[in-house]
C-alpha atoms as a PDB file:
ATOM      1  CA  UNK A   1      -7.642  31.426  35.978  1.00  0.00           C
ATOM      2  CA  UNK A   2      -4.223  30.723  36.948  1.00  0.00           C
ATOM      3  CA  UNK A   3      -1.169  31.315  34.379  1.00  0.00           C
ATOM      4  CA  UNK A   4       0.933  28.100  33.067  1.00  0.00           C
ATOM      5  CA  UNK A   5       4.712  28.837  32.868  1.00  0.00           C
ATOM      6  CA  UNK A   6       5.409  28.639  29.057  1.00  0.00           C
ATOM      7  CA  UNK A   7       8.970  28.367  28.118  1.00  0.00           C
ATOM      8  CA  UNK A   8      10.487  31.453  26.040  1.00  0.00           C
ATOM      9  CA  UNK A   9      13.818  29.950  25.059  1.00  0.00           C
ATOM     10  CA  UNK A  10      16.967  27.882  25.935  1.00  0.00           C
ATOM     11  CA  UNK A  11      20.431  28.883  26.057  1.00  0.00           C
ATOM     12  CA  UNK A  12      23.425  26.467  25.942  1.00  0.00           C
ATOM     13  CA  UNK A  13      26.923  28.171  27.629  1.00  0.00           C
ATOM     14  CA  UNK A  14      30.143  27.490  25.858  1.00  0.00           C
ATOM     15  CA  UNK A  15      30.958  24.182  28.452  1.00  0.00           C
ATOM     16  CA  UNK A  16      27.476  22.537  27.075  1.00  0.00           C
ATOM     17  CA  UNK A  17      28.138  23.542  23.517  1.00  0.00           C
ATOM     18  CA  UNK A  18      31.876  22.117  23.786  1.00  0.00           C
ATOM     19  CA  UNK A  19      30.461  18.747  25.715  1.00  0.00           C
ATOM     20  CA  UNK A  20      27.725  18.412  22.944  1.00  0.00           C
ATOM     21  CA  UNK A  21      29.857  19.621  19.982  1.00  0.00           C
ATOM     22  CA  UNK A  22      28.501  22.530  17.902  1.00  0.00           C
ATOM     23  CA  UNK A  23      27.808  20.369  14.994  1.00  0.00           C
ATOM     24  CA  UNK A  24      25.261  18.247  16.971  1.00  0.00           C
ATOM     25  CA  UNK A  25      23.761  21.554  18.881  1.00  0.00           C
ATOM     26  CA  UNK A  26      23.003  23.436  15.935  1.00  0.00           C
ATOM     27  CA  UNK A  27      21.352  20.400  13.965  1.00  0.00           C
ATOM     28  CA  UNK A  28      18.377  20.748  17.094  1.00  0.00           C
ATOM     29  CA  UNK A  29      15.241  20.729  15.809  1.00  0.00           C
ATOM     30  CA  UNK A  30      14.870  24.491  16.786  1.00  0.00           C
ATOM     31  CA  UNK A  31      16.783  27.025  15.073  1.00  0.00           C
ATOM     32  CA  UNK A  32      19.805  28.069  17.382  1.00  0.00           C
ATOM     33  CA  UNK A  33      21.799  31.506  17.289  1.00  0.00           C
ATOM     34  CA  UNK A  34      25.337  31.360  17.420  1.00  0.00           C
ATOM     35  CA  UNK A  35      25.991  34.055  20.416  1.00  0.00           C
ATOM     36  CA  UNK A  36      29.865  35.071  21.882  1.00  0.00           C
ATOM     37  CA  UNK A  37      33.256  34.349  20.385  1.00  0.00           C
ATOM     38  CA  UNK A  38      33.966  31.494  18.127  1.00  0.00           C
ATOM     39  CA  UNK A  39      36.627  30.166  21.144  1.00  0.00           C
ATOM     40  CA  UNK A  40      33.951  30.332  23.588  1.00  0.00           C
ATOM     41  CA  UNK A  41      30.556  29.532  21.331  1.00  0.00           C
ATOM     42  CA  UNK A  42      27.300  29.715  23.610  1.00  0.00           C
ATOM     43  CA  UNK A  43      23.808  28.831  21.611  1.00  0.00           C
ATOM     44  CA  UNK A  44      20.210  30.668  22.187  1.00  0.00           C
ATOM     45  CA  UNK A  45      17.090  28.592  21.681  1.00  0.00           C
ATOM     46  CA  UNK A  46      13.840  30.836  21.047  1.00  0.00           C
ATOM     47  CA  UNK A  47      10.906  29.039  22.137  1.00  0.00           C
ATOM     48  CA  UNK A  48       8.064  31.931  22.110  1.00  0.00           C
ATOM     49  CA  UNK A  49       6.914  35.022  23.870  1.00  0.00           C
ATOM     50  CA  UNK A  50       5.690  33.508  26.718  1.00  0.00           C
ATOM     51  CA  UNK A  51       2.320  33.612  26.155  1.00  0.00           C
ATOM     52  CA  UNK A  52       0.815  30.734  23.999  1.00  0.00           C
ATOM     53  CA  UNK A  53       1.636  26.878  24.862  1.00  0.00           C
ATOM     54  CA  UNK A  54       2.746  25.939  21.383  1.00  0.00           C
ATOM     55  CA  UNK A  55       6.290  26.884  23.071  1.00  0.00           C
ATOM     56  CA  UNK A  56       6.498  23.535  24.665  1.00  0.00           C
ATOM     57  CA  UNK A  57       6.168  21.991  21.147  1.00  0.00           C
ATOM     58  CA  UNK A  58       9.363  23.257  20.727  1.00  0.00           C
ATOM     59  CA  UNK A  59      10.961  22.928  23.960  1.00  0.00           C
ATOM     60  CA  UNK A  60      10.286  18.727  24.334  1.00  0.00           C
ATOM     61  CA  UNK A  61      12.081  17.865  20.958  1.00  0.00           C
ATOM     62  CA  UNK A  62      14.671  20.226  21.447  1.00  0.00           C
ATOM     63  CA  UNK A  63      15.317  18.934  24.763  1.00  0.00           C
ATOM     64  CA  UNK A  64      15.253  15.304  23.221  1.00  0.00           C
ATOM     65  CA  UNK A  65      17.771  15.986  21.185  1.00  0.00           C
ATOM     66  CA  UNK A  66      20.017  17.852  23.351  1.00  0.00           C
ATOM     67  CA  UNK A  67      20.423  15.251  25.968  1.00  0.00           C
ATOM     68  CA  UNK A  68      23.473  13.785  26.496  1.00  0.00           C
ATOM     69  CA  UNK A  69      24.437  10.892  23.591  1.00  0.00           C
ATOM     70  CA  UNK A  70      24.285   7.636  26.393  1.00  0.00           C
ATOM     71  CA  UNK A  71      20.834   8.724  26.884  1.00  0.00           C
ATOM     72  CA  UNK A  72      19.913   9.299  23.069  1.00  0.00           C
ATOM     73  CA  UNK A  73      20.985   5.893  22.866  1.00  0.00           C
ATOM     74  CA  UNK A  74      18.189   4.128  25.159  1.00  0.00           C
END
């Protein structure tokens, strides 16, 4: 049976967190940790191990809410 790629997390660098604002990024729907200098803030998303599909539960709204705010919009 052939494996299904299964996310295991997201990570935002310091230009996405800035574009996004920090507020907004850390309000996802998944809990984000705060990783790097407060000047230069990147964010890590765990998803899951890698092994069980619930991770793209997780992934889809987290996504949703990370897109940029002219797309939230519509």
């Amino acid at each position: 049976m052939p494996s299904v790629p299964v996310p295991v997390g997201l990570a935002i660098g310091p230009e996405g967190v800035a574009e996004t604002g920090l507020d907004h990024v850390m309000a996802a729907p998944v809990k984000g940790h705060r990783i790097g200098p407060p000047a230069s803030t990147a964010v890590l998303f765990p998803l899951g191990d890698g092994t069980t599909p619930e991770s793209w539960e997780r992934f889809v709204p987290l996504m949703r809410h990370l897109r940029p705010e002219e797309q939230r919009r519509s």
